[in-house]
C-alpha atoms as a PDB file:
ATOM      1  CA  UNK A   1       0.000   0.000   0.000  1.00  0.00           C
ATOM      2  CA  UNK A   2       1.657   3.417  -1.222  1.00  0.00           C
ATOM      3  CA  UNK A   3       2.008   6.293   1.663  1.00  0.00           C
ATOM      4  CA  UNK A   4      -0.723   8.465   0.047  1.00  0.00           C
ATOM      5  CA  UNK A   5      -2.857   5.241   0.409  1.00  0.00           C
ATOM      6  CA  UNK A   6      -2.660   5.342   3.523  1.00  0.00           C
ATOM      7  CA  UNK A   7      -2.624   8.897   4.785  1.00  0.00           C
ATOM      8  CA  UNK A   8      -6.103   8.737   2.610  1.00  0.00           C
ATOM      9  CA  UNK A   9      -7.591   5.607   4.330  1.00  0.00           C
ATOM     10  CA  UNK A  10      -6.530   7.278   8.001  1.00  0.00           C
ATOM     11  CA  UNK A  11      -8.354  10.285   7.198  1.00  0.00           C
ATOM     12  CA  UNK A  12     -11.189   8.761   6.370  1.00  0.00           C
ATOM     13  CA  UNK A  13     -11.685   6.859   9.350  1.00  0.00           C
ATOM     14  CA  UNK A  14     -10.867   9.548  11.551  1.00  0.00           C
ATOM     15  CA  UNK A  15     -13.547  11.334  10.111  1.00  0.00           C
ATOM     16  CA  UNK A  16     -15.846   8.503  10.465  1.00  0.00           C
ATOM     17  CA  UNK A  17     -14.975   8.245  14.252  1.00  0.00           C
ATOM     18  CA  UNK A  18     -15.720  12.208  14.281  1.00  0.00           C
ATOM     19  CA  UNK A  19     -18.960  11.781  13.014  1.00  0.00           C
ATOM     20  CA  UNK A  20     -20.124   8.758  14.875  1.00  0.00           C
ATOM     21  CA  UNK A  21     -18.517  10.709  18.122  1.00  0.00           C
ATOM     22  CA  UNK A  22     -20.329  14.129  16.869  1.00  0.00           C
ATOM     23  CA  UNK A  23     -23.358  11.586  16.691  1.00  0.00           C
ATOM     24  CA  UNK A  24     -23.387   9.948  19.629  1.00  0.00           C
ATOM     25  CA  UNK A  25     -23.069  13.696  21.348  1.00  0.00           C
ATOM     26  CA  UNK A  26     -25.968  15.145  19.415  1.00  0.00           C
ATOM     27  CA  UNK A  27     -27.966  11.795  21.075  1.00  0.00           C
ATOM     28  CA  UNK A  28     -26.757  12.586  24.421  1.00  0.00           C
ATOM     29  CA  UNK A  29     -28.009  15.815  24.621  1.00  0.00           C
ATOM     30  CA  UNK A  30     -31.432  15.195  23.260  1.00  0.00           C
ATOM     31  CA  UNK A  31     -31.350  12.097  26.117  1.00  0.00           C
ATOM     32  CA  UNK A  32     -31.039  15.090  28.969  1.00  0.00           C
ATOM     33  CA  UNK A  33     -33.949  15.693  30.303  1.00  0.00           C
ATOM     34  CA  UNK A  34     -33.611  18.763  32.535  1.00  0.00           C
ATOM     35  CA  UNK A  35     -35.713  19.096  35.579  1.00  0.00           C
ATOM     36  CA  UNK A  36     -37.510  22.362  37.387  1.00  0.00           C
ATOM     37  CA  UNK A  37     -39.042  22.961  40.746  1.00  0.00           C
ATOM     38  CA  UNK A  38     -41.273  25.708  40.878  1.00  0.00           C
ATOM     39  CA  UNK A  39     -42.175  27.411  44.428  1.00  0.00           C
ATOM     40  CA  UNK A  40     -44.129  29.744  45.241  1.00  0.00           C
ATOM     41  CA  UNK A  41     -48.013  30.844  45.768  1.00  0.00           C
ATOM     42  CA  UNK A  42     -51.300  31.332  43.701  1.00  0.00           C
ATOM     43  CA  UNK A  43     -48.827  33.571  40.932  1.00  0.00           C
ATOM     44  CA  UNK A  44     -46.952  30.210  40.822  1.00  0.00           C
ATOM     45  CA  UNK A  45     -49.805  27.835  40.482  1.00  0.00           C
ATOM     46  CA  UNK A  46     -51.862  29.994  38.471  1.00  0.00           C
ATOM     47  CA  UNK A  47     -54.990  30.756  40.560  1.00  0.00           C
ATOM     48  CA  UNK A  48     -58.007  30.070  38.084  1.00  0.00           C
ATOM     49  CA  UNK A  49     -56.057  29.191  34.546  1.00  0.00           C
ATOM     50  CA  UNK A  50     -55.675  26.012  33.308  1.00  0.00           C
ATOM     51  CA  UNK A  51     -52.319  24.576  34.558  1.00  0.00           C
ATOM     52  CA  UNK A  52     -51.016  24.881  30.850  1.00  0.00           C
ATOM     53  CA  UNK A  53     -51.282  28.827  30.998  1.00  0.00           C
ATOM     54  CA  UNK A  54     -49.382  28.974  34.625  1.00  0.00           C
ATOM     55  CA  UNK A  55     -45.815  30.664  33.964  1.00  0.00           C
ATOM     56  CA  UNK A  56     -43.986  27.111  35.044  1.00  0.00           C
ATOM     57  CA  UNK A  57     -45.541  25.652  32.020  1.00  0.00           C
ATOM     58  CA  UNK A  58     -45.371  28.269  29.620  1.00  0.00           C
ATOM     59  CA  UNK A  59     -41.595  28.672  30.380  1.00  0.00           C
ATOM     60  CA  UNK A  60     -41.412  24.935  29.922  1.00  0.00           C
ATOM     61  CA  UNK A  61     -42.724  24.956  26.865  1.00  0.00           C
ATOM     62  CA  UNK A  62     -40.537  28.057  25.481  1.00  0.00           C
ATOM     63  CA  UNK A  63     -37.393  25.942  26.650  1.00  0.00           C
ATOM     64  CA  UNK A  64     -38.916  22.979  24.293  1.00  0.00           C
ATOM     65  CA  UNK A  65     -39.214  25.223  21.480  1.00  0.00           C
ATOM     66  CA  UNK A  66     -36.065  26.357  21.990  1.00  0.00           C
ATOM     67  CA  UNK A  67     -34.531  22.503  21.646  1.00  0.00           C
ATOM     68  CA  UNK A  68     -34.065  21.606  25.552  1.00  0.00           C
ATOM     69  CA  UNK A  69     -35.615  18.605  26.297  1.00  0.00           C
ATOM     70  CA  UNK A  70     -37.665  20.023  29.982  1.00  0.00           C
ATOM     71  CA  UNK A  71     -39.648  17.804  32.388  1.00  0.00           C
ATOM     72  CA  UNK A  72     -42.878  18.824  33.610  1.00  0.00           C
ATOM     73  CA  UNK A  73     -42.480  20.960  36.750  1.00  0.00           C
ATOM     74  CA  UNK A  74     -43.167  19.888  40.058  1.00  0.00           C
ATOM     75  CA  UNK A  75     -44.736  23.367  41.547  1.00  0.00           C
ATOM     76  CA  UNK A  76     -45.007  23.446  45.502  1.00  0.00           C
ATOM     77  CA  UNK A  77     -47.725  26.456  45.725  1.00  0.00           C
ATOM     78  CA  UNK A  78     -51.022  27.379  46.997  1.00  0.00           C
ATOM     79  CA  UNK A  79     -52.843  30.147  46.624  1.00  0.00           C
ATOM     80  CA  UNK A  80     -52.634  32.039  49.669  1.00  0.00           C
ATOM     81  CA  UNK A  81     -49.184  30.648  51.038  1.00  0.00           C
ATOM     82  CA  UNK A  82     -46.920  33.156  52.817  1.00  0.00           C
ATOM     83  CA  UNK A  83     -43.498  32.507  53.375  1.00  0.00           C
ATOM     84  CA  UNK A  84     -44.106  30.116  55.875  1.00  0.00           C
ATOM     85  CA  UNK A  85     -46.975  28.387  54.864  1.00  0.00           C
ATOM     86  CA  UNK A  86     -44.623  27.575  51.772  1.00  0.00           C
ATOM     87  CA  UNK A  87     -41.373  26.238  54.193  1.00  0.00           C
ATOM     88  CA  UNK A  88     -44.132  23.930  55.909  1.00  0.00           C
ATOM     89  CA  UNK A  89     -45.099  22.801  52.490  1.00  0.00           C
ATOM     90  CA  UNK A  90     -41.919  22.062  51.589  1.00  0.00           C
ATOM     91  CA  UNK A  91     -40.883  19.764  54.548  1.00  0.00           C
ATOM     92  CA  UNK A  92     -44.055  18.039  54.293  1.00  0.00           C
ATOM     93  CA  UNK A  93     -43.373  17.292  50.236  1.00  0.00           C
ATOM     94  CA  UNK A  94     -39.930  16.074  51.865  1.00  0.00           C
ATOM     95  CA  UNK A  95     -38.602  16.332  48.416  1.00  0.00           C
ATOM     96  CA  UNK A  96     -35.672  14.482  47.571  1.00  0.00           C
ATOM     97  CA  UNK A  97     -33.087  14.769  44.595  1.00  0.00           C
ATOM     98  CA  UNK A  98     -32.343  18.149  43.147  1.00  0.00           C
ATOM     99  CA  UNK A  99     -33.483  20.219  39.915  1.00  0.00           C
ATOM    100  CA  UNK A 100     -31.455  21.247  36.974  1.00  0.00           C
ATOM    101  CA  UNK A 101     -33.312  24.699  37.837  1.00  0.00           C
ATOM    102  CA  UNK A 102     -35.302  26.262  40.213  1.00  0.00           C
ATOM    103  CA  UNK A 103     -38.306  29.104  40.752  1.00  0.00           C
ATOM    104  CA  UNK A 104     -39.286  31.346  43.802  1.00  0.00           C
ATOM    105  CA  UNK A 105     -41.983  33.739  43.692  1.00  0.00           C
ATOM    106  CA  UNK A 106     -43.735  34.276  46.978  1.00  0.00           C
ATOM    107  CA  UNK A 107     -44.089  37.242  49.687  1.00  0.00           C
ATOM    108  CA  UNK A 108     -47.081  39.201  48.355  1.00  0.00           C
ATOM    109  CA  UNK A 109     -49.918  37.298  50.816  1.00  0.00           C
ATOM    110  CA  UNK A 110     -47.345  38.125  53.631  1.00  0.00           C
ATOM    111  CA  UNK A 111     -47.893  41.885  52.199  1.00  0.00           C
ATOM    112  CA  UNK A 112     -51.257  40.913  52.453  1.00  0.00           C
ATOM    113  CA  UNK A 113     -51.548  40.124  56.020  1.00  0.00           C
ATOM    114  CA  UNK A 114     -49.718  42.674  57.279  1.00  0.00           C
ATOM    115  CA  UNK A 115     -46.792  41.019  58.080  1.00  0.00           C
ATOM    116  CA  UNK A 116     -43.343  43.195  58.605  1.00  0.00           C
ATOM    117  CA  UNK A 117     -40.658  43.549  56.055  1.00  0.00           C
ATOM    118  CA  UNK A 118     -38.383  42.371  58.732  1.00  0.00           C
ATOM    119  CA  UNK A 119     -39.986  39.107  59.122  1.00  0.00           C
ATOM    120  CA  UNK A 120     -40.279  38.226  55.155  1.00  0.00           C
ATOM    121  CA  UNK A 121     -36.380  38.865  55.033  1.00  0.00           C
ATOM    122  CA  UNK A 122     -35.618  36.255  57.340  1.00  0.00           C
ATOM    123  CA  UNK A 123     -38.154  33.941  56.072  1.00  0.00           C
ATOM    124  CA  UNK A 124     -37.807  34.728  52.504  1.00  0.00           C
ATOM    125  CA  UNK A 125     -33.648  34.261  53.298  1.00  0.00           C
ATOM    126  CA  UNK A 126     -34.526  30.607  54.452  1.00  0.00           C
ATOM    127  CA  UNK A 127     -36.685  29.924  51.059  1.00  0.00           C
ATOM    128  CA  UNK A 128     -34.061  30.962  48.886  1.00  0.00           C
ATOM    129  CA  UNK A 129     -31.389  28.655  50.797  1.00  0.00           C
ATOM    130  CA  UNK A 130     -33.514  25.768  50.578  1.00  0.00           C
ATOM    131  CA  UNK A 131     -33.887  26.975  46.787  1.00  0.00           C
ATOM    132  CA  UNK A 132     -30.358  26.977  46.557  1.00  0.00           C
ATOM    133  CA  UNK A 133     -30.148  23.478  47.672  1.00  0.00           C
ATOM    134  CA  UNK A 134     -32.599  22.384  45.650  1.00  0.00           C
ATOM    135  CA  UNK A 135     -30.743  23.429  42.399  1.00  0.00           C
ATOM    136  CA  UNK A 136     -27.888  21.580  42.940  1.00  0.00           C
ATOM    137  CA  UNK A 137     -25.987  24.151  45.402  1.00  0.00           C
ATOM    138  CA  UNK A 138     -25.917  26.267  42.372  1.00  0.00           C
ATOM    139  CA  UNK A 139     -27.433  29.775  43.127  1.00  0.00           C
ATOM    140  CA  UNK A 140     -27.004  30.733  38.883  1.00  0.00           C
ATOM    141  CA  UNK A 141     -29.444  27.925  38.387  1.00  0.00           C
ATOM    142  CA  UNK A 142     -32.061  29.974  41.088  1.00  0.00           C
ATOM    143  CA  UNK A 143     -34.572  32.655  39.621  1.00  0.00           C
ATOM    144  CA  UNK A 144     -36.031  35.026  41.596  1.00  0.00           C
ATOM    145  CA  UNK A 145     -39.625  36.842  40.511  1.00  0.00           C
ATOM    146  CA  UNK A 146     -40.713  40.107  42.123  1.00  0.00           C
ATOM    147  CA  UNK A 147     -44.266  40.570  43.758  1.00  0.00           C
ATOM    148  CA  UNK A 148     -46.810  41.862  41.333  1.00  0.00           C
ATOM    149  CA  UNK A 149     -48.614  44.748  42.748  1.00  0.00           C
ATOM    150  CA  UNK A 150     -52.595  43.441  43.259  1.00  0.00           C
ATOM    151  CA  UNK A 151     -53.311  46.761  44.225  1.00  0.00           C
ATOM    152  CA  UNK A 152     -54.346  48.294  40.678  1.00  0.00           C
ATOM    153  CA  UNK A 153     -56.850  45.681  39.996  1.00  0.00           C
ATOM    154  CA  UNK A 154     -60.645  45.966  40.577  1.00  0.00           C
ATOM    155  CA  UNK A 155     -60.263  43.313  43.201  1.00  0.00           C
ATOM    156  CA  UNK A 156     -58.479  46.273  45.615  1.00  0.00           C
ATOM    157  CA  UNK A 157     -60.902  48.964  44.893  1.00  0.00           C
ATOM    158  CA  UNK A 158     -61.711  50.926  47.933  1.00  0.00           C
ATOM    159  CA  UNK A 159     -58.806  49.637  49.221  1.00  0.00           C
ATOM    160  CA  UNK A 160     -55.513  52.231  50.246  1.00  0.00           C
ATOM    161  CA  UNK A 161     -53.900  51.694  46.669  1.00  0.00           C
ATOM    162  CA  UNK A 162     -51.202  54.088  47.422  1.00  0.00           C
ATOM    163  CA  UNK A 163     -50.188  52.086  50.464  1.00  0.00           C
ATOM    164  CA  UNK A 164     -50.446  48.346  48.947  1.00  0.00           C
ATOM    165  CA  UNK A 165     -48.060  50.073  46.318  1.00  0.00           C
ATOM    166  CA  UNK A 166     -45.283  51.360  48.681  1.00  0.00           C
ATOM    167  CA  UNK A 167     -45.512  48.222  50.721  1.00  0.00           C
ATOM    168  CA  UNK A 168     -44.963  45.740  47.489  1.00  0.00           C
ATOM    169  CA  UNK A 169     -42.136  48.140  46.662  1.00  0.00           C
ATOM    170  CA  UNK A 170     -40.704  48.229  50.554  1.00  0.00           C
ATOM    171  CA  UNK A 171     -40.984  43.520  50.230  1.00  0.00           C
ATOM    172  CA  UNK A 172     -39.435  44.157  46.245  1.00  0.00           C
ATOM    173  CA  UNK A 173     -36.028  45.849  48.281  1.00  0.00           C
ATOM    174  CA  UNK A 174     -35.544  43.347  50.597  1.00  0.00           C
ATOM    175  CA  UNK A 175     -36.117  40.011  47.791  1.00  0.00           C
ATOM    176  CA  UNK A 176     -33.818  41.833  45.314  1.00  0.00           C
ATOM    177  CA  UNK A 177     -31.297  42.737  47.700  1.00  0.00           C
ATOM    178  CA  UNK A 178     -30.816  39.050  49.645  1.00  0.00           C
ATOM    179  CA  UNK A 179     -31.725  37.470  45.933  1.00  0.00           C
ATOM    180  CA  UNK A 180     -28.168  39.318  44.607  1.00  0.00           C
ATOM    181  CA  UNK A 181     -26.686  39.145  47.336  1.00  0.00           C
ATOM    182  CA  UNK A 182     -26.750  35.017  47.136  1.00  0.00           C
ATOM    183  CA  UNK A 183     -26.078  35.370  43.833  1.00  0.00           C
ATOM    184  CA  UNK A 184     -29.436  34.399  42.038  1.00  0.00           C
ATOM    185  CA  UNK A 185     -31.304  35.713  39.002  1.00  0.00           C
ATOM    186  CA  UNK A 186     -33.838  38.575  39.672  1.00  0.00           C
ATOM    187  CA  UNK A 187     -36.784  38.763  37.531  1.00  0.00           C
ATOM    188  CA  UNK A 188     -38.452  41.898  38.278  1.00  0.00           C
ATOM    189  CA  UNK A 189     -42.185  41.509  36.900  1.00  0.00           C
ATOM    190  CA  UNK A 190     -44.375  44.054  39.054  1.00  0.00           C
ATOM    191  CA  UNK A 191     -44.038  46.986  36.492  1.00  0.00           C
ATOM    192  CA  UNK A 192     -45.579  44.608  34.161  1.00  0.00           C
ATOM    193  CA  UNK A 193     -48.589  43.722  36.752  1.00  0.00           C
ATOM    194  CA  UNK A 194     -48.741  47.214  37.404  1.00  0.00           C
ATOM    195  CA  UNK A 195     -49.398  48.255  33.744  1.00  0.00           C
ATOM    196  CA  UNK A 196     -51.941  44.605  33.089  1.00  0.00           C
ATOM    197  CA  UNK A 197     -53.738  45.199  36.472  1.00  0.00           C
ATOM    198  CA  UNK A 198     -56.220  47.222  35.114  1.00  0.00           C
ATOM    199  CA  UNK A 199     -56.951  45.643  32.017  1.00  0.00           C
ATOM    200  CA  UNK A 200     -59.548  42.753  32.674  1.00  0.00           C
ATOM    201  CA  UNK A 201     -57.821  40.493  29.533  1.00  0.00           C
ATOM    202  CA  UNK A 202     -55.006  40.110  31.827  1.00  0.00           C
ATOM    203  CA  UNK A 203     -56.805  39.198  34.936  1.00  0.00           C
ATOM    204  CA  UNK A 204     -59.116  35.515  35.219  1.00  0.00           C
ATOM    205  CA  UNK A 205     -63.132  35.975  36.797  1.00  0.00           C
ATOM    206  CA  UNK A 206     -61.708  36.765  40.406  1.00  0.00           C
ATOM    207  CA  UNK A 207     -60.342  40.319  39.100  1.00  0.00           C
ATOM    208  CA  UNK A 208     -57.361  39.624  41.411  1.00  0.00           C
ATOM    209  CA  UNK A 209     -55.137  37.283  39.527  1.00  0.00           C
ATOM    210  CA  UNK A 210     -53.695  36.908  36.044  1.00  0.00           C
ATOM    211  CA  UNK A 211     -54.592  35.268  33.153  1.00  0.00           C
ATOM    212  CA  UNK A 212     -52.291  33.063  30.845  1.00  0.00           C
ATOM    213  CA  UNK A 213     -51.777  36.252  28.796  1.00  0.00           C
ATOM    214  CA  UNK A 214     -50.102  38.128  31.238  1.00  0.00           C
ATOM    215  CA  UNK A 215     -47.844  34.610  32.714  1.00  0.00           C
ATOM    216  CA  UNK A 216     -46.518  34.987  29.251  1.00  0.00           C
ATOM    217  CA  UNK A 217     -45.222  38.148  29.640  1.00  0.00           C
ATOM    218  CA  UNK A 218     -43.582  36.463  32.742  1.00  0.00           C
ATOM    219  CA  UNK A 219     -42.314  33.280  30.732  1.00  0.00           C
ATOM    220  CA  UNK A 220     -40.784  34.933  28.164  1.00  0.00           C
ATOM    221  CA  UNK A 221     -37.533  36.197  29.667  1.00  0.00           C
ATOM    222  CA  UNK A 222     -37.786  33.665  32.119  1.00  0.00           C
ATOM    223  CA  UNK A 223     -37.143  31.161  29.754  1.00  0.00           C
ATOM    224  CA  UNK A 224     -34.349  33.160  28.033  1.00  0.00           C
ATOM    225  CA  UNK A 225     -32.545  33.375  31.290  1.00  0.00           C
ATOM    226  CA  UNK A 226     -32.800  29.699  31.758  1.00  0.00           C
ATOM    227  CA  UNK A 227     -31.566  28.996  28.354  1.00  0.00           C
ATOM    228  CA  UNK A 228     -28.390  30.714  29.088  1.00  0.00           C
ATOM    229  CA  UNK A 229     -27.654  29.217  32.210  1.00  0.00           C
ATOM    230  CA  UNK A 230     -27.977  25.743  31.206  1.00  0.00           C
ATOM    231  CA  UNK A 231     -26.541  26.048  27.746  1.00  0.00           C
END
């Protein structure tokens, strides 16, 4: 066999080998199946939408679209759920394993109640560890929403707008400042909620909570955030 033989024969297996490795990659990756917990409250579950329209799903199913093979997400939250409420929840769900990625949205029914700003931080501080855990020990892989503002919808009317707005701003501080300072994403949505809140195609019969078309305002760079971080 002549030397250009050869050299022509090795090259052509190597590239064989390439392409079967390059294959078997491509395989691999379409084999992951990344996982997400969701926590949070009735913004999380999606109080009165079908559980398609929720923002856990929708983000899911931008991620899809997007060529990341997602689970379904497990979502801890009930409407109504303070801070708490939701740390209960989660030691009763005694969840196990972790998530390639994980969602916290929660503080506004602790707004709701009353409860000091002083309180959520050390609660809310405790959630976003447990978070943290929960993604792996990987606080890049946590994403932090902001508390939408209920107070501009119909639902609040008669109520001390005003007030309900400086509060939500007053919780907002505190869960952007401990969310950077653990290093997480922050998402902030209430601006959004703010401008929806009044508009009764963004809000479901109760006047109060959102529709799907307003979660996909949410889901949108949500799932763009996600992408990077995993990719």
């Amino acid at each position: 066999m002549s030397y250009g033989v050869y050299i022509k024969l090795s090259l052509l297996c190597c590239c064989l080998l390439f392409g079967k490795a390059q294959s078997l990659s491509a395989q691999e990756n379409k084999e992951h199946m990344y996982t997400y917990l969701a926590l949070g409250d009735s913004y999380t579950i999606g109080e009165q939408v079908p559980s398609e329209q929720n923002f856990p799903h929708q983000t899911v199913e931008l991620l899809r679209e997007q060529g990341l093979e997602v689970a379904a997400p497990k979502i801890i939250a009930v409407t109504g759920w303070t801070t708490d409420e939701l740390a209960t929840a989660i030691e009763r769900e005694n969840v196990t394993g972790v998530f390639s990625f994980v969602t916290l949205l929660i503080g506004v029914n602790n707004q709701y109640r009353g409860r000091s700003v002083e309180n959520f931080r050390k609660e809310f501080t405790e959630l976003l560890e447990d978070a943290i855990d929960f993604a792996q020990g990987k606080p890049e892989h946590v994403f932090v929403l902001s508390i939408p503002d209920w107070g501009v919808t119909p639902f609040a009317e008669g109520r001390d707008r005003p007030k309900i707005a400086e509060e939500i701003d007053a919780y907002n501080a505190a869960k952007e400042e401990i969310t950077k300072e653990f290093k997480c994403h922050w998402l902030p949505i209430t601006e959004s909620t703010r401008m929806h809140g009044v508009d009764e195609n963004y809000l479901v019969e109760d006047k109060l909570h959102y529709s799907g078309k307003e979660y996909a305002l949410w889901s949108a760079p949500l799932a763009n955030m996600i992408k990077v971080v995993l990719l």
